[in-house]
Protein backbone atom coordinates (compact mmCIF):
# COMPACT_ATOMS: atom_id res chain seq x y z
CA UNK A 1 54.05 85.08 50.99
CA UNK A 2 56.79 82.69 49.98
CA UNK A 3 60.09 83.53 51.65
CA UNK A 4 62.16 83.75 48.57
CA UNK A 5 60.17 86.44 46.97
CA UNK A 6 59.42 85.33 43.15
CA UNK A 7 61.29 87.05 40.92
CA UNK A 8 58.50 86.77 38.09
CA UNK A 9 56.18 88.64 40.33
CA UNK A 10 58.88 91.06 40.95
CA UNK A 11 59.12 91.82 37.05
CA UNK A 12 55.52 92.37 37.23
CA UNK A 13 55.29 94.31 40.15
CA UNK A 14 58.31 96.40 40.10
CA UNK A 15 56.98 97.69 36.33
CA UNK A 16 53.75 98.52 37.05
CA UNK A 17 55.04 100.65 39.79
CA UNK A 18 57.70 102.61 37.84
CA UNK A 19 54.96 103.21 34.49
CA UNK A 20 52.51 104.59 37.64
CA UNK A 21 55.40 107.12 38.12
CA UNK A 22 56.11 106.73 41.96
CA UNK A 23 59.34 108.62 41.84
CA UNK A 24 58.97 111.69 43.78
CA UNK A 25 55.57 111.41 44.79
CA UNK A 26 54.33 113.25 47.61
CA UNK A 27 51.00 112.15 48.18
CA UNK A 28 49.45 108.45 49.59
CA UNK A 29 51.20 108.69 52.36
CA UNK A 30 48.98 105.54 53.97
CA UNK A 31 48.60 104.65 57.45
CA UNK A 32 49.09 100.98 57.05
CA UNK A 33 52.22 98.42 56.81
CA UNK A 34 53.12 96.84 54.28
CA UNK A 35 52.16 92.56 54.68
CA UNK A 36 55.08 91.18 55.92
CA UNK A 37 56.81 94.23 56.93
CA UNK A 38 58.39 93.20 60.35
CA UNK A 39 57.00 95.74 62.58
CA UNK A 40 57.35 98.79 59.29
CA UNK A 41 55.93 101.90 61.17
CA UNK A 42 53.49 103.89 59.67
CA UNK A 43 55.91 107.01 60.36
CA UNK A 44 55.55 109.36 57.55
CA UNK A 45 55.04 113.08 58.16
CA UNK A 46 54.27 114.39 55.08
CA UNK A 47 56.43 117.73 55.55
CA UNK A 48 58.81 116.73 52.49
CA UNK A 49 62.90 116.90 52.35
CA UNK A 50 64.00 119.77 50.71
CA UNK A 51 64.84 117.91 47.29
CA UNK A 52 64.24 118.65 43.86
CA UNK A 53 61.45 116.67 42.08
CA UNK A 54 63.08 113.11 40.98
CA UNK A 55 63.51 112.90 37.36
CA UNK A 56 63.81 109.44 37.22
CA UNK A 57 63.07 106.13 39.46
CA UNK A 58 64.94 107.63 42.68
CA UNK A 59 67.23 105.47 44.88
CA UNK A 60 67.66 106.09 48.27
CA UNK A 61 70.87 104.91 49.61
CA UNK A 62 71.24 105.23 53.52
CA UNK A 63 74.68 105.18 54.65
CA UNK A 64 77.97 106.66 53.36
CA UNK A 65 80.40 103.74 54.45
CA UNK A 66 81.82 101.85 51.70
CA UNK A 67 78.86 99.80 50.78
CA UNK A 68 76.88 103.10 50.41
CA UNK A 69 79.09 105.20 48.56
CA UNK A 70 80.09 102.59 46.17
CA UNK A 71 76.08 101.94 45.31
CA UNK A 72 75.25 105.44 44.86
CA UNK A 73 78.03 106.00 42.43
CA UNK A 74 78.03 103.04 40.42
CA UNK A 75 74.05 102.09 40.38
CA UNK A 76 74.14 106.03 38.39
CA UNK A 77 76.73 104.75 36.39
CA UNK A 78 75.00 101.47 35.55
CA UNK A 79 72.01 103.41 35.02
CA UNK A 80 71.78 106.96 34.42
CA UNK A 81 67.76 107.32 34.64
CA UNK A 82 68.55 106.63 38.42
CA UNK A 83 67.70 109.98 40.93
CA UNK A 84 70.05 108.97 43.26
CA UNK A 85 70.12 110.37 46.91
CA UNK A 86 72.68 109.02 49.41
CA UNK A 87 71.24 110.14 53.04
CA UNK A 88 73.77 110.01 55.23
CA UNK A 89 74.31 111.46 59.13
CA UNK A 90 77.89 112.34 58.95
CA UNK A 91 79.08 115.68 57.57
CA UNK A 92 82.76 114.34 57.70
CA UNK A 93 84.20 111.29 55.92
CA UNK A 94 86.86 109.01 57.73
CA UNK A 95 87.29 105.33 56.87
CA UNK A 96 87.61 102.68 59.47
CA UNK A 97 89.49 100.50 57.23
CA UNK A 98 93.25 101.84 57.40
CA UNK A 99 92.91 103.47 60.86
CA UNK A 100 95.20 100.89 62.53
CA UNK A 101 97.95 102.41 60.37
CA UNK A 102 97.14 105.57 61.89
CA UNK A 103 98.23 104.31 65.57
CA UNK A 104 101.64 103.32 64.28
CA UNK A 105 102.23 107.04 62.32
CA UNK A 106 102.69 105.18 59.26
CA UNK A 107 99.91 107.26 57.89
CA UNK A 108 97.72 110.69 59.55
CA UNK A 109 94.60 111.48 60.15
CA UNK A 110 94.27 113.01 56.67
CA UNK A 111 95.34 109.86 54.35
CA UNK A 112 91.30 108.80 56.26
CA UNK A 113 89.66 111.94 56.54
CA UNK A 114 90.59 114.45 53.45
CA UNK A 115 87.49 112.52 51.53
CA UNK A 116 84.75 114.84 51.19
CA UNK A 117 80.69 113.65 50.72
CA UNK A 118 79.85 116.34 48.44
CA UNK A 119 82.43 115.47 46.37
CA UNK A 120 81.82 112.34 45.56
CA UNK A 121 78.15 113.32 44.64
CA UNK A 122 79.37 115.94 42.52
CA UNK A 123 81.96 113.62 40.77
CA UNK A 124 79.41 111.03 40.12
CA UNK A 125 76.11 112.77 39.80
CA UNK A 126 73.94 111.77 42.66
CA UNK A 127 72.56 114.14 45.75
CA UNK A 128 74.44 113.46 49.02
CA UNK A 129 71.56 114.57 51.80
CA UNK A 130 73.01 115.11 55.46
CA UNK A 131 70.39 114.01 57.40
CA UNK A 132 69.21 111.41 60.23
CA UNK A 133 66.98 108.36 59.47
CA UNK A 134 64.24 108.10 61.82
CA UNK A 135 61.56 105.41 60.22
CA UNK A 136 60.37 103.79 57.21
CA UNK A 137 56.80 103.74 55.92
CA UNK A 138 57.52 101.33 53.34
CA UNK A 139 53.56 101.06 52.35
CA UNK A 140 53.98 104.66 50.82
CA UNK A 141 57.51 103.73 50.07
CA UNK A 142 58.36 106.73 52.39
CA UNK A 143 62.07 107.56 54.03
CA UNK A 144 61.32 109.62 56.95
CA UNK A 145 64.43 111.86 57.93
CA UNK A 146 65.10 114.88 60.75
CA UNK A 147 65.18 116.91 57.41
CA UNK A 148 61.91 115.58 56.04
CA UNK A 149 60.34 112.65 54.23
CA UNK A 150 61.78 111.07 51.28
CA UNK A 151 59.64 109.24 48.55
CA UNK A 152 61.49 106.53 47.08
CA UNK A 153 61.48 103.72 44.45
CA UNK A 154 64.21 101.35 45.54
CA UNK A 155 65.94 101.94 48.79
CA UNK A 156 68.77 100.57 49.95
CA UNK A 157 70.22 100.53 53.47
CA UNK A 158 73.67 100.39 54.25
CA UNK A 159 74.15 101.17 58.02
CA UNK A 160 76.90 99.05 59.13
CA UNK A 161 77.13 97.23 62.40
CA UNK A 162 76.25 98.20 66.38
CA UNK A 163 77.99 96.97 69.28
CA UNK A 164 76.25 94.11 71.27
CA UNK A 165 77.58 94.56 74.61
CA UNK A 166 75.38 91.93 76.20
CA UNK A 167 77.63 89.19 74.31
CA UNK A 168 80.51 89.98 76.39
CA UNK A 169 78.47 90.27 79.69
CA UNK A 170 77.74 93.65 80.29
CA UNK A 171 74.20 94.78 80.50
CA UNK A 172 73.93 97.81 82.76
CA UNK A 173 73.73 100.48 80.61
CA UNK A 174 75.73 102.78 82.84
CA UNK A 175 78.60 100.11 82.39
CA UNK A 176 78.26 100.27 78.27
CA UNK A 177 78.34 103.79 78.18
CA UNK A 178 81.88 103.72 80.20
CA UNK A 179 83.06 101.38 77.94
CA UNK A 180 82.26 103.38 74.72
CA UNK A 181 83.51 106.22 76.06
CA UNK A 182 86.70 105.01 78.02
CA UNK A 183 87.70 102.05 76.11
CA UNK A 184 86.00 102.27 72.45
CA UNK A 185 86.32 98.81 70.41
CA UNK A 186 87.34 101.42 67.44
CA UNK A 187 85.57 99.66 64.59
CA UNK A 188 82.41 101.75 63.80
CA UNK A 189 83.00 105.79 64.63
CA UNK A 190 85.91 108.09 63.97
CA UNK A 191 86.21 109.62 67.40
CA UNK A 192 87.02 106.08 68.35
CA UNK A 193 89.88 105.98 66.13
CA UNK A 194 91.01 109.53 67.67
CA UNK A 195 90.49 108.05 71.24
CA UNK A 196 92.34 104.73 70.56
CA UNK A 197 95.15 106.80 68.78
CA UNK A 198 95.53 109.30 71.89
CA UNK A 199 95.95 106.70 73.90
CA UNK A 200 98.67 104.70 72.07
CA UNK A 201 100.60 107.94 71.96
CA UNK A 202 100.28 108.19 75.88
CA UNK A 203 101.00 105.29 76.93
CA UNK A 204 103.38 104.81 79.42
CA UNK A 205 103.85 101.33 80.12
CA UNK A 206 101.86 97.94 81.72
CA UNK A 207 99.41 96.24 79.52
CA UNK A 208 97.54 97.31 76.96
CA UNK A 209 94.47 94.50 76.20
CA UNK A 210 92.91 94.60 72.30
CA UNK A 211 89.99 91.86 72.87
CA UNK A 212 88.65 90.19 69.70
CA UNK A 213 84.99 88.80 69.31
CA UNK A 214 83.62 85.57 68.69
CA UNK A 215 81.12 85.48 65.43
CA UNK A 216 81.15 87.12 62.04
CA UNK A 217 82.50 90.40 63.65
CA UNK A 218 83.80 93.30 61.51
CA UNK A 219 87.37 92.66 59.28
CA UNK A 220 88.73 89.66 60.58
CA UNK A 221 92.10 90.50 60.50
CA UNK A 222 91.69 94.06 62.13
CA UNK A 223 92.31 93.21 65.63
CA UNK A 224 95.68 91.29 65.36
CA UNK A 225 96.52 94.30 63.30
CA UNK A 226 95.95 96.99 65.33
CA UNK A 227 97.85 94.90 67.72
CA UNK A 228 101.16 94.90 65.63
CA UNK A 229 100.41 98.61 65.00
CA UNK A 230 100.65 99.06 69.00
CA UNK A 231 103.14 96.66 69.46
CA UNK A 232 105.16 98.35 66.91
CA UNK A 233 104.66 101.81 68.70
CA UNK A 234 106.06 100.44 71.70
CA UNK A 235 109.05 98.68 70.46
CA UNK A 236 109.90 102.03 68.86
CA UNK A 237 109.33 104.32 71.57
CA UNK A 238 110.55 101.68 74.24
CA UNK A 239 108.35 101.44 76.15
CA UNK A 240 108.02 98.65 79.63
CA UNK A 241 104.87 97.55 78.22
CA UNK A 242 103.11 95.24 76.34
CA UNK A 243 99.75 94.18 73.97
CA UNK A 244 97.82 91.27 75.56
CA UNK A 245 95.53 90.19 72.83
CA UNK A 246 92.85 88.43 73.99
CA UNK A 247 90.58 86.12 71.78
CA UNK A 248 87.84 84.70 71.62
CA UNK A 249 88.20 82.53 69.00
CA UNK A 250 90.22 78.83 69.65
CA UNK A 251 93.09 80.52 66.88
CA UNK A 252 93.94 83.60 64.56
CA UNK A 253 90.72 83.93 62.60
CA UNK A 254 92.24 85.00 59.26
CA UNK A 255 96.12 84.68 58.19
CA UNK A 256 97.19 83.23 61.04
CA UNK A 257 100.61 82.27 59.93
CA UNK A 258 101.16 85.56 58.64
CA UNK A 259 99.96 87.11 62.38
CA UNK A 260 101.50 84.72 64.16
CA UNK A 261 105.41 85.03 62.70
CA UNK A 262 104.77 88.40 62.96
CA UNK A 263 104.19 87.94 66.87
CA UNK A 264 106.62 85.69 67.26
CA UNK A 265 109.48 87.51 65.22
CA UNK A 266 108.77 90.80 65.39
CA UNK A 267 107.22 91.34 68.66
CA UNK A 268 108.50 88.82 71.14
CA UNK A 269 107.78 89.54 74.34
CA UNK A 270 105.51 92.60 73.51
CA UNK A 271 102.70 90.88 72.38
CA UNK A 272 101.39 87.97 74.29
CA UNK A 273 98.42 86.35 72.46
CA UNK A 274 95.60 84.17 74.46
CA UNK A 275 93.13 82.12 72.67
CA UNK A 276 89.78 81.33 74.07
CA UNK A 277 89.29 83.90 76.18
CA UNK A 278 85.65 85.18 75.44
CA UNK A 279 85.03 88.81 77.50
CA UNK A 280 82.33 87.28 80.25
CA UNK A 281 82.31 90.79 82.27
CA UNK A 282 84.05 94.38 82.22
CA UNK A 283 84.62 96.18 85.74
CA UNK A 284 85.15 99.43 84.17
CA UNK A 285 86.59 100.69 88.10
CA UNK A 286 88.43 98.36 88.71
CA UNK A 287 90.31 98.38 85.16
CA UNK A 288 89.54 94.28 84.98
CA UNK A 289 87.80 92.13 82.35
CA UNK A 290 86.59 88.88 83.28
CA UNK A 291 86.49 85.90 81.21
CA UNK A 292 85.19 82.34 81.78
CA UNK A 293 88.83 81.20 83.62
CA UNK A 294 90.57 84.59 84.77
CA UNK A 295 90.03 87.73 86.03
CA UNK A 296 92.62 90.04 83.54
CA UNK A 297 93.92 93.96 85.12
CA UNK A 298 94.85 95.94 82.33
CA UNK A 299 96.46 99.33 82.28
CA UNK A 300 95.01 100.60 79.10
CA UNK A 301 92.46 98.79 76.38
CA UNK A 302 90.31 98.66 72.98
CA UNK A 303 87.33 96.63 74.28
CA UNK A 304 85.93 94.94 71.15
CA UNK A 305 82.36 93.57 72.25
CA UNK A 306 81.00 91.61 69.56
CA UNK A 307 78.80 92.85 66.78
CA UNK A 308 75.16 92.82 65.64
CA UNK A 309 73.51 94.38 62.37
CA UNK A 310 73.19 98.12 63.35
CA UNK A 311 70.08 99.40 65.49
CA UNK A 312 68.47 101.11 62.88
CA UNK A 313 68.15 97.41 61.33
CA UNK A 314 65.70 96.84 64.06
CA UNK A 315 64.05 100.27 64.37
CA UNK A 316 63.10 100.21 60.72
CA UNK A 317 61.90 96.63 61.19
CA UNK A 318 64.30 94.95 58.39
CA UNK A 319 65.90 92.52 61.55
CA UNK A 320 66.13 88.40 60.56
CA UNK A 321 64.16 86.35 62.89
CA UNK A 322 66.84 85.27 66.09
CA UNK A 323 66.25 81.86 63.76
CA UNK A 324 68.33 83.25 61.10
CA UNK A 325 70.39 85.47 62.63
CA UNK A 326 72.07 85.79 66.16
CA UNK A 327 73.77 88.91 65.23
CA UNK A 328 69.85 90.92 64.85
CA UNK A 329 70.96 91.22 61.29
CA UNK A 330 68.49 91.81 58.05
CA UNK A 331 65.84 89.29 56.68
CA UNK A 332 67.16 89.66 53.28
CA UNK A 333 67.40 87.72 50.39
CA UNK A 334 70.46 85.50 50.57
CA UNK A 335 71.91 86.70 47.01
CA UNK A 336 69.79 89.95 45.83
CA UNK A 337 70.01 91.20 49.35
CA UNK A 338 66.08 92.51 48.99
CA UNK A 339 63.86 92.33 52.22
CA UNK A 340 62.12 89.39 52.15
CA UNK A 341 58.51 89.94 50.78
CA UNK A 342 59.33 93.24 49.30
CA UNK A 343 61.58 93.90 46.31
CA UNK A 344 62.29 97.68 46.59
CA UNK A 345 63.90 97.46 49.93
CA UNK A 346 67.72 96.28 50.36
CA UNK A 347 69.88 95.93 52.88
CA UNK A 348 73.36 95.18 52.23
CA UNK A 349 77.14 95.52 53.95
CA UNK A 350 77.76 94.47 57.56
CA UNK A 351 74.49 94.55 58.23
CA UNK A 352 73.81 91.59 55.91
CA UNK A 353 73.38 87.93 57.82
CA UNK A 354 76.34 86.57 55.28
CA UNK A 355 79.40 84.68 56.45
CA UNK A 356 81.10 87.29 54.03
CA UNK A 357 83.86 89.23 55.62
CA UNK A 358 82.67 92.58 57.21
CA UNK A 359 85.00 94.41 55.11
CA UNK A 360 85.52 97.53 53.03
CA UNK A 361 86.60 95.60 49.86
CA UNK A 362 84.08 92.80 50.55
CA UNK A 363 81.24 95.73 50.74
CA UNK A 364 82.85 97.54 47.76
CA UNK A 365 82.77 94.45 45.35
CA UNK A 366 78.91 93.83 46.64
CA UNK A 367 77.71 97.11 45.99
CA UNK A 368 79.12 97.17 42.84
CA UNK A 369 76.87 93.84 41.98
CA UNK A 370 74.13 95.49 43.68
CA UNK A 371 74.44 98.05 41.30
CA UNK A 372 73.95 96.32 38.31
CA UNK A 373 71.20 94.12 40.27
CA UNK A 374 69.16 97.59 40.74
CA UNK A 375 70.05 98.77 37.88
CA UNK A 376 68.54 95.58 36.13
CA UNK A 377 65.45 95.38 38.08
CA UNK A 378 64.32 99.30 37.47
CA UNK A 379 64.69 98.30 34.17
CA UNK A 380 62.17 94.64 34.12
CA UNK A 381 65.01 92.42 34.00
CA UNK A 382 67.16 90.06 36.04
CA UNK A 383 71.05 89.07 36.79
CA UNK A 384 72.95 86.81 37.53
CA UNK A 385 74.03 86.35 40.95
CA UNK A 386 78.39 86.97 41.88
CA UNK A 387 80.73 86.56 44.58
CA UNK A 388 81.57 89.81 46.12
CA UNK A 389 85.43 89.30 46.67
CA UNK A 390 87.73 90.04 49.66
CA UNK A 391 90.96 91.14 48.78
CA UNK A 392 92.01 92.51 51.96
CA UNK A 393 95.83 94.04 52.97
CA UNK A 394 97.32 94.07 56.71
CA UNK A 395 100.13 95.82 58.25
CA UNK A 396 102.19 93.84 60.51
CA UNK A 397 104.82 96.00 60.69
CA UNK A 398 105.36 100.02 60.83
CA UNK A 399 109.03 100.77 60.25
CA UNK A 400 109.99 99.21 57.61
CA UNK A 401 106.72 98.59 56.37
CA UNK A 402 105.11 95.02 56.17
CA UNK A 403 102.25 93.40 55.05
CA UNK A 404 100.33 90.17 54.43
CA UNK A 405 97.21 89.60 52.41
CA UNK A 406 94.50 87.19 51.74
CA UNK A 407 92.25 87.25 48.57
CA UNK A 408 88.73 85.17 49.29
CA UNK A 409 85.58 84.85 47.33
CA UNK A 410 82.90 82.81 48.46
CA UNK A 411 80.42 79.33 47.19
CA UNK A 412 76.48 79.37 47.12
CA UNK A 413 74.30 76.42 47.39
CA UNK A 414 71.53 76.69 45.36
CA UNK A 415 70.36 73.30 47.79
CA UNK A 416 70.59 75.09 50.62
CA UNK A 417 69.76 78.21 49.58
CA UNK A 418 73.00 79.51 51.56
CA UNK A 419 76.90 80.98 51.01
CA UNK A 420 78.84 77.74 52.23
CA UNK A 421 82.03 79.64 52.68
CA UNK A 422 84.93 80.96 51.16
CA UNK A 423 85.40 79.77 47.29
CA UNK A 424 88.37 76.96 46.53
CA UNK A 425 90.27 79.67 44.62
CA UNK A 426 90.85 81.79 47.85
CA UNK A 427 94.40 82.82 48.45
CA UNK A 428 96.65 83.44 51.15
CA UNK A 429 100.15 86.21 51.27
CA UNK A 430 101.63 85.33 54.08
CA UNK A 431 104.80 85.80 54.01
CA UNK A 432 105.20 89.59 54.91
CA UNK A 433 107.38 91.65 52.98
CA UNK A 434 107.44 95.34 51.65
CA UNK A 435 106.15 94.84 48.94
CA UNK A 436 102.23 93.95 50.52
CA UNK A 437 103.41 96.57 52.86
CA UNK A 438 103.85 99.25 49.78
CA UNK A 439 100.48 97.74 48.99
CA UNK A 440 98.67 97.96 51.87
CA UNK A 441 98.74 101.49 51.14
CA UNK A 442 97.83 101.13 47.91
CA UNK A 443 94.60 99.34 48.21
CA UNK A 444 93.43 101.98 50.81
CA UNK A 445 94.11 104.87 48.05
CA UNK A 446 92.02 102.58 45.55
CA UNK A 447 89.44 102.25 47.46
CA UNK A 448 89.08 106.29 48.37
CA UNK A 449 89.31 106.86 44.39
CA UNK A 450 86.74 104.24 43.56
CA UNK A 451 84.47 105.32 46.02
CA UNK A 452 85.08 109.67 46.07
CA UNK A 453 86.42 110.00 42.35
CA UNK A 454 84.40 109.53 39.01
């Protein structure tokens, strides 16, 4: 089979299925992979989630970040005749965009949290099912759960990223699970947020290190915000301390005018900023992190390890060969975002092998393509590809609030069969003011209406 899968054949194929009726089927569950499938286990249990019979072609959305929720509300609204079911393992919302505000108090726990799951099915007609993925039969086109199996038509998986501690030199497991626990990189789970937050409010003084991976790793900016949010916690509380960023990267990856007048104006001698400085080794004991020219002690720390497509990427065999992706991301179409060699599988948000932007508006503005591109293909037909866009808003400072902004969207080569990078009408805001501050706020609430309210 061709990589890029034809898209005639898919018209074909993806017809004949949906006249056969396949929605809600519970029998020929097979015990074979599909061709192609990457290692697709042959998982199915038969014993059947407790969900009513679809009444239409049903998509199964995994994941209830922002990618998720934003396809399972608008692929309904694109088209109705959708059953849609968004599985995810969370009983409790809380966005990881926004949290850094959080550390700074100029926003609590409930401007993330108060977002509720069932609502947003309600709202927008689709079933939200709280359970665990644990494999994919995708020759019966079978979801296996911890609540049952799930029969579906299209599937899309939207499971964000995993840490990939090995990239900053730290393979004993022992050692990982102290860092998680002790010194959380706070971009994936909610109790990291609470963690990282806890200790900003207890901190008494020394240094406090926020690390920043090399690669594609999730919102660009987040890091050197997070660090203004501490930085600005400190100067108001003043405390003998200070944030020692330390980067990867040879510069600021994103706005780095905006970041760096804020560190240089705002934060003088509270944050010190160090470029180049890729994590090599964590002594967890010790309270040290090594990097290729220095061995750093730190009093306090968000260890940010660099990022790979989730695990469950892997364990459902979706994963890119290492060819095409050194972050164990999805073999997906570049600009449909369906598995290579099948077209009712998808994988899309962070888990994507894109140089998009790991970001809630970047995922947001996908999934509400990906909508229309399922919502086109259930149907025998075919779109057009578009940019997702990043319009993303950072704090730089907490009291009075200001912000800086950067709106991106991104070039594909049909030659190369690639995105090149960001689009020549990207924009940057740097100049922070109160207005992008008063916006920064803004944005979030947009984001929790578009994704929770109808």
């Amino acid at each position: 089979m061709s990589e890029h899968f034809d898209r005639r054949n898919f018209l074909k194929l993806s017809g004949a299925m949906l006249a056969a009726g396949t929605a809600g089927c519970a029998t020929g569950i097979t015990g074979s992979a599909v061709a192609g499938s990457a290692g697709s286990a042959a998982v199915a249990t038969g014993m059947m989630a407790n969900l009513p019979k679809a009444k239409g072609p049903r998509l199964v959305v995994v994941g209830g970040g922002t990618s998720g929720l934003t396809i399972a509300k608008y692929a309904k609204k694109e088209y109705p005749a959708f059953d849609v079911v968004l599985v995810e393992k969370r009983d409790m919302y809380s966005s990881c965009f926004s949290s850094n505000m959080w550390y700074a108090g100029v926003i609590d726990l409930e401007f993330l949290a108060d977002h509720s799951f069932l609502d947003a099915a309600v709202n927008n007609r689709y079933t939200y099912f709280n359970a665990t993925v644990t494999g994919l039969d995708r020759a019966s086109k079978t979801l296996v759960t911890n609540e049952g199996d799930i029969k579906y038509d299209f599937l899309v998986v939207a499971p964000g990223i995993s840490y990939d501690y090995e990239k900053i030199g730290v393979r004993d497991t022992g050692v990982m699970t102290a860092l998680r626990q002790q010194y959380p990189g706070g971009f994936i789970s909610p109790t990291e947020h609470v963690s990282i937050h806890r200790k900003v409010q207890e901190f008494e003084g020394g240094v406090f290190v926020q690390t920043v991976p090399g690669g594609n790793y999730r919102c660009l900016p987040g890091p050197y915000e997070r660090a203004c949010m501490i930085a600005s916690a400190i100067k108001k509380n003043r405390i003998k301390g200070k944030v020692l960023v330390l980067d990867a990267n040879p510069d600021i990856t994103i706005k780095k005018e905006g970041f760096h007048a804020a560190f240089n104006e705002l934060y003088k001698g509270i944050i010190e900023y160090k470029t180049g400085m890729a994590v090599t080794g964590v002594d967890v004991e010790k309270k040290t992190i090594k990097t290729e020219f220095d061995s750093i002690a730190f009093d306090d720390a968000a260890i940010y390890a660099n990022v790979r497509g989730s695990t469950l990427i892997e364990q459902l065999g979706l994963m890119a060969p290492s060819s095409k992706s050194n972050q164990k991301e999805a073999n997906i179409d570049t600009r449909y975002m369906n598995l290579v060699g099948d077209p009712h599988v998808y994988v899309t948000g962070d888990s994507r092998p894109h140089p998009y932007s790991k970001s809630a508006n970047t995922s947001n503005t996908e999934g509400k393509f990906m909508a229309k591109v399922l919502a086109a293909r259930a149907q025998g037909k075919e779109i057009a590809w578009v940019s997702p866009r990043t319009i993303c808003y950072s704090m730089v400072n907490a009291d009075p609030m200001e912000g800086i902004s950067v709106d991106a969207g991104y070039d594909y080569s049909a030659e190369k069969d690639a995105i090149t990078g960001f689009s020549k009408d990207t924009k940057t805001f740097e100049n922070r003011d109160g207005a992008k501050g008063q916006a920064t706020l803004e944005w979030a609430r947009g984001m929790y209406r578009d994704m929770f309210e109808a």
